[in-house]
C-alpha atoms as a PDB file:
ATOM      1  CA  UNK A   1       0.000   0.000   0.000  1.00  0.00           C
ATOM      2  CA  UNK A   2       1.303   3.768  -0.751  1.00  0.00           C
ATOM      3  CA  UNK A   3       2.190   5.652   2.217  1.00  0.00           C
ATOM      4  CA  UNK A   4       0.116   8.466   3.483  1.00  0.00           C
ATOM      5  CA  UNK A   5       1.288  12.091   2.893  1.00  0.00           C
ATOM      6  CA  UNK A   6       2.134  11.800   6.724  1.00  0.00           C
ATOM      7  CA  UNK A   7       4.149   8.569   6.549  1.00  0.00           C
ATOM      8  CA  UNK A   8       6.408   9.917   3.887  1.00  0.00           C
ATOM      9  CA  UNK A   9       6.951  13.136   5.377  1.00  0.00           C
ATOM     10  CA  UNK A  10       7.699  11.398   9.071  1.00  0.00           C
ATOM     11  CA  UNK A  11       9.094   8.274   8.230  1.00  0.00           C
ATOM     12  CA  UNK A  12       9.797   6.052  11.319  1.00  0.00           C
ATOM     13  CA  UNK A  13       8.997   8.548  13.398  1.00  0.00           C
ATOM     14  CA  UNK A  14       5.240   8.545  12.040  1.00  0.00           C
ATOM     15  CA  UNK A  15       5.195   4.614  13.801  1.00  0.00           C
ATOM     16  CA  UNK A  16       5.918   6.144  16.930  1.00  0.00           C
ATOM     17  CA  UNK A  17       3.312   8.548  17.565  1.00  0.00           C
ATOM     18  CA  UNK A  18       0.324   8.044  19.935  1.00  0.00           C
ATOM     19  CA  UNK A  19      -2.597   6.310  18.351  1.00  0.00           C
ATOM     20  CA  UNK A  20      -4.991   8.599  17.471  1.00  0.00           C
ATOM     21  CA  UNK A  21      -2.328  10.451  15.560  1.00  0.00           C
ATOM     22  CA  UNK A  22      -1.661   7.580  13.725  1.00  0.00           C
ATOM     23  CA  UNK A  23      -5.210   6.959  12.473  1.00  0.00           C
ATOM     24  CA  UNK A  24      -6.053  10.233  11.536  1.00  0.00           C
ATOM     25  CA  UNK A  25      -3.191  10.606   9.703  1.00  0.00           C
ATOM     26  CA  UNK A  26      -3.006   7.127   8.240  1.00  0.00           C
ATOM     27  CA  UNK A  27      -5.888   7.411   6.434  1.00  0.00           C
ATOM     28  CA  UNK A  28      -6.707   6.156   2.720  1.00  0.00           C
ATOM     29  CA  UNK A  29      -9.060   7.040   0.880  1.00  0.00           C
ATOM     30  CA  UNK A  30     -12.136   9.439   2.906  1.00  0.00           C
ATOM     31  CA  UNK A  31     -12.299   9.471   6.216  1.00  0.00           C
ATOM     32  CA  UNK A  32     -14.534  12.043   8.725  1.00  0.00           C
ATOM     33  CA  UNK A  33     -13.971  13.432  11.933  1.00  0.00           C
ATOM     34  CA  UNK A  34     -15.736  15.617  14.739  1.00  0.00           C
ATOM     35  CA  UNK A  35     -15.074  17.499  17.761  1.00  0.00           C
ATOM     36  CA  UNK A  36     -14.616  21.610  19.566  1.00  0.00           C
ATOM     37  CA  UNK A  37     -13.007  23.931  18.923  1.00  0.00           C
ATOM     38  CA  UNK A  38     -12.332  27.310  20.276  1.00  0.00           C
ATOM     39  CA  UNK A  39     -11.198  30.430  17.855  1.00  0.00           C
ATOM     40  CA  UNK A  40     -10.072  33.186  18.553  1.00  0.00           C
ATOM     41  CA  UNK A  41      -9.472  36.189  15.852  1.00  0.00           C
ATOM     42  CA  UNK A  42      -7.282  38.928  15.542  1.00  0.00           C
ATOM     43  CA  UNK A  43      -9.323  42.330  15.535  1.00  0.00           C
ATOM     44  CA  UNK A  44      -7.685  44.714  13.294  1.00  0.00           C
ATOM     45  CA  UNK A  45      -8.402  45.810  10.000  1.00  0.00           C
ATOM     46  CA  UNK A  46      -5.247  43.875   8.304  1.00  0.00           C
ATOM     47  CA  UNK A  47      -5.508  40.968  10.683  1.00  0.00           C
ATOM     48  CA  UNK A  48      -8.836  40.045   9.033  1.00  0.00           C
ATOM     49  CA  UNK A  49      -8.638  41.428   5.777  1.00  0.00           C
ATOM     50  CA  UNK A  50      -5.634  38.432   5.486  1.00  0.00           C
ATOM     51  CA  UNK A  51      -7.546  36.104   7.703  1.00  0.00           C
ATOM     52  CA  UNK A  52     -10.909  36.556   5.044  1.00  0.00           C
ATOM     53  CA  UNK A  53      -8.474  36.167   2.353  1.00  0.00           C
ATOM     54  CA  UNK A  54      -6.839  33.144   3.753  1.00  0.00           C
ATOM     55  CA  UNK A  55     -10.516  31.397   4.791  1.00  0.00           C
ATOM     56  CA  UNK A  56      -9.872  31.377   8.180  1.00  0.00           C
ATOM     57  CA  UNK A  57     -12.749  30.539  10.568  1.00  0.00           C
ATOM     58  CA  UNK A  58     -14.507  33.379  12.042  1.00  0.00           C
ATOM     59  CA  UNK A  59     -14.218  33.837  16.350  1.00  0.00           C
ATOM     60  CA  UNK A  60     -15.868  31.029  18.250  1.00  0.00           C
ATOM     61  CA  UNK A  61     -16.237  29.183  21.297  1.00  0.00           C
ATOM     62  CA  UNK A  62     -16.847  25.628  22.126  1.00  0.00           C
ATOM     63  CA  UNK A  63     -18.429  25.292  18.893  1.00  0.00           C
ATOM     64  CA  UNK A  64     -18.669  22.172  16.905  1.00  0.00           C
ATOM     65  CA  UNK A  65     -16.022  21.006  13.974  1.00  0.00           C
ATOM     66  CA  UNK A  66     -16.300  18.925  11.352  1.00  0.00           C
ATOM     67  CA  UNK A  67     -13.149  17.536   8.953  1.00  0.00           C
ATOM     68  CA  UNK A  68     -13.739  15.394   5.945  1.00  0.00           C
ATOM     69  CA  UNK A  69     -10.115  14.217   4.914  1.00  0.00           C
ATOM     70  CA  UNK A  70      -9.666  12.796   1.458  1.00  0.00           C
ATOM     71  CA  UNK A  71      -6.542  11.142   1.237  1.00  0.00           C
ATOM     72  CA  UNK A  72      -4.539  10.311  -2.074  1.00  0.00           C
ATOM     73  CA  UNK A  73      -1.254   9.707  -4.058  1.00  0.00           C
ATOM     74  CA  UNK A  74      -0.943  13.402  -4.602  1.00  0.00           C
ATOM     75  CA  UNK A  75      -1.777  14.249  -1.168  1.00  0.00           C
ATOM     76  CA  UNK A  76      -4.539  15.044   0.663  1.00  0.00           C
ATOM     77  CA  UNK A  77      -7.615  17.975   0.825  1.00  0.00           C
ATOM     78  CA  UNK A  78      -8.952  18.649   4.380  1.00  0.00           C
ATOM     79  CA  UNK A  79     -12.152  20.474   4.110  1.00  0.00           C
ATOM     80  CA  UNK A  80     -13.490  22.310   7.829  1.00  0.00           C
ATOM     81  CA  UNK A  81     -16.536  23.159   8.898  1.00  0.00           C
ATOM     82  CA  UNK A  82     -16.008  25.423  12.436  1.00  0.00           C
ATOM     83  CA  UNK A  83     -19.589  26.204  13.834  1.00  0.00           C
ATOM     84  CA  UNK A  84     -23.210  24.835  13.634  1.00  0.00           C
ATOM     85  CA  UNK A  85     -25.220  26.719  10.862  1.00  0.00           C
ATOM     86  CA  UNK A  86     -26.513  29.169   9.550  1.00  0.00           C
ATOM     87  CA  UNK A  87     -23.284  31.100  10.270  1.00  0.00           C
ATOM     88  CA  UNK A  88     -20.601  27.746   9.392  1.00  0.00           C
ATOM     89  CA  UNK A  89     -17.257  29.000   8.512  1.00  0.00           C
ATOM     90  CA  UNK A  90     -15.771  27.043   6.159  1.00  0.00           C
ATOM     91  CA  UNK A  91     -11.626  26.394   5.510  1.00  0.00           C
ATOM     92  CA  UNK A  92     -10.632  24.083   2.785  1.00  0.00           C
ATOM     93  CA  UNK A  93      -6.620  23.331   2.385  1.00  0.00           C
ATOM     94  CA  UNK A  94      -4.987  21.378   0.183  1.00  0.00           C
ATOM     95  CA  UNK A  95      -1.544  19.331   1.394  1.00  0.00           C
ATOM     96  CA  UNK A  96       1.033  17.917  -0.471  1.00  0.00           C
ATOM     97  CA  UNK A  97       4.632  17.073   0.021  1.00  0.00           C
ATOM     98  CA  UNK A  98       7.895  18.445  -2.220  1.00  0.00           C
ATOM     99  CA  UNK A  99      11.103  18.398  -1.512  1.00  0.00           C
ATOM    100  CA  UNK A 100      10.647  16.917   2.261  1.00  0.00           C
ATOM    101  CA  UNK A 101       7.986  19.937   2.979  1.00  0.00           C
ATOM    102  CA  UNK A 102       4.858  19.635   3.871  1.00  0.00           C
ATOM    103  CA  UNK A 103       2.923  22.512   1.440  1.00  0.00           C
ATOM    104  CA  UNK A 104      -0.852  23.577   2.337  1.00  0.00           C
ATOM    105  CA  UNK A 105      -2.669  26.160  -0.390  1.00  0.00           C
ATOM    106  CA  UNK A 106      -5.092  28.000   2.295  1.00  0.00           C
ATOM    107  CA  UNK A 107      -7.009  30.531  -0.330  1.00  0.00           C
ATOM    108  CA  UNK A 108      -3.543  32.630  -2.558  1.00  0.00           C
ATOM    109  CA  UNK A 109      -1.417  31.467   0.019  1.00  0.00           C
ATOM    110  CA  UNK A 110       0.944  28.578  -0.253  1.00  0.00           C
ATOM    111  CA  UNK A 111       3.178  27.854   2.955  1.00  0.00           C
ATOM    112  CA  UNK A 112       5.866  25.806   3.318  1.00  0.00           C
ATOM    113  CA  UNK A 113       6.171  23.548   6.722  1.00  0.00           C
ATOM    114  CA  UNK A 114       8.601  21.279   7.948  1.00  0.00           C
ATOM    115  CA  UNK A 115       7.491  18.759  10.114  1.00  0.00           C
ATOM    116  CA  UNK A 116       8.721  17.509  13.188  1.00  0.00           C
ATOM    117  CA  UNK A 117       7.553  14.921  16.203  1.00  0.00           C
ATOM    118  CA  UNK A 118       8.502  15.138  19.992  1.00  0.00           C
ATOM    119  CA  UNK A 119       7.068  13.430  22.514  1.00  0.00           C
ATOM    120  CA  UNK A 120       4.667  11.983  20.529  1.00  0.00           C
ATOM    121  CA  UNK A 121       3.863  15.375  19.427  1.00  0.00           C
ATOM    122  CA  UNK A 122       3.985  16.750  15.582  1.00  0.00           C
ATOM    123  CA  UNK A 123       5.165  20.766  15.197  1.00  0.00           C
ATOM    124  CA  UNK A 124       4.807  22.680  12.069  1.00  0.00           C
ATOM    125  CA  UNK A 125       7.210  25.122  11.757  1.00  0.00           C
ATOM    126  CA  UNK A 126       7.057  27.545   8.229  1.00  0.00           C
ATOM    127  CA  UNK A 127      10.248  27.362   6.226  1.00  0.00           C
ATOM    128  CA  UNK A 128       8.491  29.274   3.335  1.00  0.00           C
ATOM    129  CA  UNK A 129       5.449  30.814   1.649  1.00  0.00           C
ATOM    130  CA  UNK A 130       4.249  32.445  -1.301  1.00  0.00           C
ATOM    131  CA  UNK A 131       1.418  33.966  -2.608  1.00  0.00           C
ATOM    132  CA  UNK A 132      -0.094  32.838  -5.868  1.00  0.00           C
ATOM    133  CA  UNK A 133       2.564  30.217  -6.262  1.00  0.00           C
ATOM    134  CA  UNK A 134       4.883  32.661  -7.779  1.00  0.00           C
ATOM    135  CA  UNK A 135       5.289  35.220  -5.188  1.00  0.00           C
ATOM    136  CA  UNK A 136       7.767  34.325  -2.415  1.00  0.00           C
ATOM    137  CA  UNK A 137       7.224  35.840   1.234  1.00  0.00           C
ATOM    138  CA  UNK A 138       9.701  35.896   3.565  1.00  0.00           C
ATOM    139  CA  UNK A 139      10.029  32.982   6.070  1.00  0.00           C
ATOM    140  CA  UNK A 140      10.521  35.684   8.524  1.00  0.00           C
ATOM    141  CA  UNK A 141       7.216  36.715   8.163  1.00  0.00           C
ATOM    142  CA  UNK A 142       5.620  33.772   9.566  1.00  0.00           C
ATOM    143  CA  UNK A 143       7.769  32.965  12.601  1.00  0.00           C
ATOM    144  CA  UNK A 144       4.905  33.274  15.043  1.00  0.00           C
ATOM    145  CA  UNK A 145       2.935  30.721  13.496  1.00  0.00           C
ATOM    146  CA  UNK A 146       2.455  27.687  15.367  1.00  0.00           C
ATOM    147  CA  UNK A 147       0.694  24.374  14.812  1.00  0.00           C
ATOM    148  CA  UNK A 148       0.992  21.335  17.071  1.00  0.00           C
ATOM    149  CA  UNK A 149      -0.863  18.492  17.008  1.00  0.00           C
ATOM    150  CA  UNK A 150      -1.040  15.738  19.490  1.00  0.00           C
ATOM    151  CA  UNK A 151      -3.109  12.847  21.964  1.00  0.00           C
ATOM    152  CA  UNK A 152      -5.033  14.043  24.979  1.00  0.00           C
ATOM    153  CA  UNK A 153      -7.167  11.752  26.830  1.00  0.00           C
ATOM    154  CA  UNK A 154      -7.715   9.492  24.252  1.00  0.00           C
ATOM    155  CA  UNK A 155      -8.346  11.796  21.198  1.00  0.00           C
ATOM    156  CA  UNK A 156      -6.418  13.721  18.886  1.00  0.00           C
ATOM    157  CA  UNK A 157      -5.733  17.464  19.673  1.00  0.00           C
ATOM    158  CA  UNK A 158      -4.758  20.162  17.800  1.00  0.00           C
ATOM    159  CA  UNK A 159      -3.432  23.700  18.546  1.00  0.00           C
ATOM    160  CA  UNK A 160      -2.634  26.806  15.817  1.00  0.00           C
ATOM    161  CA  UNK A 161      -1.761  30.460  16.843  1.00  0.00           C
ATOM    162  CA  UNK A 162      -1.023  32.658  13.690  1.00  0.00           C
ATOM    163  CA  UNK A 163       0.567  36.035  13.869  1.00  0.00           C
ATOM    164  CA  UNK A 164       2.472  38.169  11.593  1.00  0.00           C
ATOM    165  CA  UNK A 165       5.145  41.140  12.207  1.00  0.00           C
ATOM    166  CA  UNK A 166       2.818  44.619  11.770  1.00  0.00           C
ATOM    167  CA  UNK A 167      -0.204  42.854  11.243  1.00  0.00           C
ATOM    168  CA  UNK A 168      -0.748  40.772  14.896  1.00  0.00           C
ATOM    169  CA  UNK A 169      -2.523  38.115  15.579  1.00  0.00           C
ATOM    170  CA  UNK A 170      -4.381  36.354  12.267  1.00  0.00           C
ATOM    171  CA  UNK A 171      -5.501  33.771  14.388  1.00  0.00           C
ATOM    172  CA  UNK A 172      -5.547  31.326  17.313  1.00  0.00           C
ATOM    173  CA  UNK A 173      -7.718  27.981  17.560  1.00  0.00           C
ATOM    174  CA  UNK A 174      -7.365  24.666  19.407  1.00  0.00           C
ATOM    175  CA  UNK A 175      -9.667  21.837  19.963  1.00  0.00           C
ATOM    176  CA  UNK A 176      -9.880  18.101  19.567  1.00  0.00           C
ATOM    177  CA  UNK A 177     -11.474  15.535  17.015  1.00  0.00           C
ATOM    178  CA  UNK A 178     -12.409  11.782  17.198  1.00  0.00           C
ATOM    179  CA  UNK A 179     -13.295   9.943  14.329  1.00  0.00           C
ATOM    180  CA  UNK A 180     -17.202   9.873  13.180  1.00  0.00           C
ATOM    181  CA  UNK A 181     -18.922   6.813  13.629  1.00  0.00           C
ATOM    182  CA  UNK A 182     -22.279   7.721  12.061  1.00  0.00           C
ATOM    183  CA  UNK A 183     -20.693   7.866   8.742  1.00  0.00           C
ATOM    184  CA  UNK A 184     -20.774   4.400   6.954  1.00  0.00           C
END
């Protein structure tokens, strides 16, 4: 069987993460998961002009969050629904792997991440972005974004804080997700 965009990217080190990790990102094929989350948005007028542009989910709390992962040789699309309607926000990324990277399109923007595990934890950590595909940004833009994700109490966890120089914070969210069983 093909490895997962995860396995390729981790290598051993994708074998020796927690469980839940594992599963989620071991899927083939479709796969759908549920859970909370809690965002929080930055307030001025840059802040969300590049958060709208980027899809980012709009401020929340406790609110539901849905993830339909569809997994494939050329990588995967992850498509998030944040909220119950009418007001869902919506974020749809696209992941693939070059050059040992980990690369997610959120909206223009295309960053660059290289992945790392600790303690049965994965980090993100942006070695690049550009805009368009063609534009390059400077890495040094992005070095208060954070993404971790990990196991706690039996599920998978996930935490992202996004800030840029000038701008501030973009956005912060963390919650969990457990696979959905009422999908057949």
């Amino acid at each position: 069987m093909t490895p997962t965009l995860y396995q390729t990217l981790l290598g051993a080190a994708f074998f020796r993460l927690p469980d839940t990790l594992r599963a989620l990102h071991g899927v083939h094929g479709t796969a759908r998961y549920t859970g909370q989350v809690t965002v929080v948005r930055g307030t001025g007028l840059l802040s969300r002009l590049c958060a709208r542009v980027t899809g980012l989910p709009r401020a929340m709390a406790d609110a539901p969050v849905t993830v339909e992962f569809a997994s494939g040789p050329k990588g995967e699309i992850w498509a998030r629904s944040f909220g119950a309607p009418p007001k869902v926000s919506r974020m749809r990324s696209r992941l693939w792997h070059r050059d040992g990277q980990l690369r997610e399109r959120l909206g223009p923007v295309q960053l660059r991440f290289v992945l790392h595990t600790w303690n049965g934890t994965i980090f993100w950590n942006v070695a690049g972005a550009r805009v368009f595909g063609i534009l390059p940004l400077p890495a040094a833009l992005f070095r208060d974004v954070r993404c971790n994700e990990r196991e706690v109490d039996g599920r998978y966890a996930f935490e992202v804080e996004a800030a840029m120089p000038v701008i501030g914070t973009l956005v912060q969210y963390h919650g969990w997700l457990q696979p959905d069983d009422s999908v057949a």
